[in-house]
Every structure is written in C-alpha cells, then in structure tokens.
N, C-alpha and C. Protein backbone atom coordinates (compact mmCIF):
# COMPACT_ATOMS: atom_id res chain seq x y z
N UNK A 1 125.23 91.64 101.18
CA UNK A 1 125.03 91.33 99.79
C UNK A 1 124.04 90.18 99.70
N UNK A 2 122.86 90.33 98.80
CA UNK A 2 122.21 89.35 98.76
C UNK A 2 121.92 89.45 96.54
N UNK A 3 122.20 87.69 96.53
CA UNK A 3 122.06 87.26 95.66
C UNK A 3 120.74 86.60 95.25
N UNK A 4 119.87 86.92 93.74
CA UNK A 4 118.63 86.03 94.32
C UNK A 4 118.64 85.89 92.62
N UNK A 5 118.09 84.38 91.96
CA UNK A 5 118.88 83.88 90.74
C UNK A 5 117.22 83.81 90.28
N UNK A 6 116.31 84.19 90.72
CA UNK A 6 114.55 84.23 90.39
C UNK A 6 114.55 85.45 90.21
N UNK A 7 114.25 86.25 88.81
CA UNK A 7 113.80 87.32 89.20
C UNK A 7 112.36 87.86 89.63
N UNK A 8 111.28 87.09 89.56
CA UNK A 8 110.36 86.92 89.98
C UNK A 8 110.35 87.61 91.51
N UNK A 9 111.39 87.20 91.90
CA UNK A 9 111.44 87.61 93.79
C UNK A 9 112.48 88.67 93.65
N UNK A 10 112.38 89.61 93.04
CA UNK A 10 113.47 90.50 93.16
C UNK A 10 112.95 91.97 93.57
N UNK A 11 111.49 91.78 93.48
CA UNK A 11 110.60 92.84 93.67
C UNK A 11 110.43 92.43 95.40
N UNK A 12 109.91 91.58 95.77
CA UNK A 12 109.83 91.24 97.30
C UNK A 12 111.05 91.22 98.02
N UNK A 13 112.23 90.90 97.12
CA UNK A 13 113.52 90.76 97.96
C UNK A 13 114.04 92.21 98.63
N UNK A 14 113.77 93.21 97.17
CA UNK A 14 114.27 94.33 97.81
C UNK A 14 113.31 94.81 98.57
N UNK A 15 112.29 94.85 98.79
CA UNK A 15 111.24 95.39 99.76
C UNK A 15 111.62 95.08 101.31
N UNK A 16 112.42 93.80 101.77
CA UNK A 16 112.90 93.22 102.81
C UNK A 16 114.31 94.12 102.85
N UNK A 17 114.63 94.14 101.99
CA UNK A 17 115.92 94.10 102.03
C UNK A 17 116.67 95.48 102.38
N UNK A 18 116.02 96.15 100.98
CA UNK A 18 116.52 97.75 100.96
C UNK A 18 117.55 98.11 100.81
N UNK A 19 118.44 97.62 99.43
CA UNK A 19 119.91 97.75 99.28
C UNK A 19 120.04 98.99 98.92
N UNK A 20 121.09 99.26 99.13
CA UNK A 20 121.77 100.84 98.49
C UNK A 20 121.84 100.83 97.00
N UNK A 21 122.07 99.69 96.35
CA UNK A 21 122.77 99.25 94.80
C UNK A 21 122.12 98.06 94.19
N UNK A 22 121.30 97.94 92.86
CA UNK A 22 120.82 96.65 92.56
C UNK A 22 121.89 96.42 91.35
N UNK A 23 122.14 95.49 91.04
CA UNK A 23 122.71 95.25 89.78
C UNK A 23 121.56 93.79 89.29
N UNK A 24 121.44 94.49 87.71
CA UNK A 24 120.14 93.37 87.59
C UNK A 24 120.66 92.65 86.08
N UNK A 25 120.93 91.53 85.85
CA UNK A 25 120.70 90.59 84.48
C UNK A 25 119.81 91.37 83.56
N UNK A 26 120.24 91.96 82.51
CA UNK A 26 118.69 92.29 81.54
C UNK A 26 118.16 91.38 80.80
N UNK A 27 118.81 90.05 80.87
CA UNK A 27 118.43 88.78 79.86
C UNK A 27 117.97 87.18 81.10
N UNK A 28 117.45 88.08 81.86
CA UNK A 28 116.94 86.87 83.06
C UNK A 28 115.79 85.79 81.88
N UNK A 29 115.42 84.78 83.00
CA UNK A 29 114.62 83.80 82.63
C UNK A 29 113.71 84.62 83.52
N UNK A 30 111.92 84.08 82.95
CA UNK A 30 110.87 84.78 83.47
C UNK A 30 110.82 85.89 83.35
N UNK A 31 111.00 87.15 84.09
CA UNK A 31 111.08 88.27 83.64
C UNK A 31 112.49 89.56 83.11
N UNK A 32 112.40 90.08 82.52
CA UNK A 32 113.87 90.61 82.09
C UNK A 32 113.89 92.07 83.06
N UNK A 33 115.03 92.29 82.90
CA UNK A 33 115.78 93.17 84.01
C UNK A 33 114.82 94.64 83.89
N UNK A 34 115.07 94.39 82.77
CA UNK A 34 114.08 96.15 82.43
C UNK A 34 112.54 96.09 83.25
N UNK A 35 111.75 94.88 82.97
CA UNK A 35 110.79 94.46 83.88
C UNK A 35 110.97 95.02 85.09
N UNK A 36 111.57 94.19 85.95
CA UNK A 36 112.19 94.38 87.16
C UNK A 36 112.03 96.17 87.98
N UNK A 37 113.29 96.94 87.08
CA UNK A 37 113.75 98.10 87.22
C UNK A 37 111.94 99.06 87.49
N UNK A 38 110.94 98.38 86.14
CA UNK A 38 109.75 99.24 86.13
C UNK A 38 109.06 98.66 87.43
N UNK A 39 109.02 97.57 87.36
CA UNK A 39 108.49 96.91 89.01
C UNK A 39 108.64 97.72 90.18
N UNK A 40 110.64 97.84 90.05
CA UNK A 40 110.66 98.48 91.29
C UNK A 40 110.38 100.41 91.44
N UNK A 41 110.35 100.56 90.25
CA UNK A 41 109.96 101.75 90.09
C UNK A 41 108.55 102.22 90.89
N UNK A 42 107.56 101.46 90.35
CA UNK A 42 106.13 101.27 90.68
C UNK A 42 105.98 101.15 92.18
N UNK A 43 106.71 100.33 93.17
CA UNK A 43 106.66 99.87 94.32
C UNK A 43 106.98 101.23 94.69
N UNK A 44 107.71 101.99 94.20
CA UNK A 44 108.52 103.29 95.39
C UNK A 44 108.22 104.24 94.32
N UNK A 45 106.91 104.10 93.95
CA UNK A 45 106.48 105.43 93.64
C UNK A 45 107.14 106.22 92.83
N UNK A 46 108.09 105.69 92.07
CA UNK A 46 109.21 106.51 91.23
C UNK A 46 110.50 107.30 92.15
N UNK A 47 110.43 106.73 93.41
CA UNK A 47 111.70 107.28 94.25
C UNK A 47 112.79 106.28 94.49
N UNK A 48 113.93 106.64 94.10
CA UNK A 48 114.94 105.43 94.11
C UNK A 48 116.37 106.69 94.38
C-alpha cells in the first residue's frame, strides 16, 4: 500500500508502482481526482 498526499505525483507514483486498485480524493489540492484518473488514462493508453 502506498499513500501519496501530492497529487501532482500520483501520475509518476503509479508508473513505479503499478497497483492493482487506486482510490483517489476528487477534491485534492493542485489537481482534482478526475484530473488524475484522465492523466492516468493517457499514460496507459486507455488500458486500465
């Protein structure tokens, strides 16, 4: 389990990381969860 309280690094975290399960804040500081979700979308090509 990894916790990371930036969402800024949540796009690089999972790239290291490669969890089975994200659970994401949709009301983060800096960027909001929905952000995120399209981020990681983009990185994996739309495969999740």
């Amino acid at each position: 389990m990894k916790s990371i309280s930036d969402s800024r690094l949540a796009v690089t975290t999972y790239d290291e990381y490669r969890p089975d399960l994200v659970l994401l804040d949709l009301n983060m500081p800096h960027v909001t969860g929905f952000e995120v979700i399209d981020q990681l979308k983009k990185a994996q090509n739309g495969n999740h």
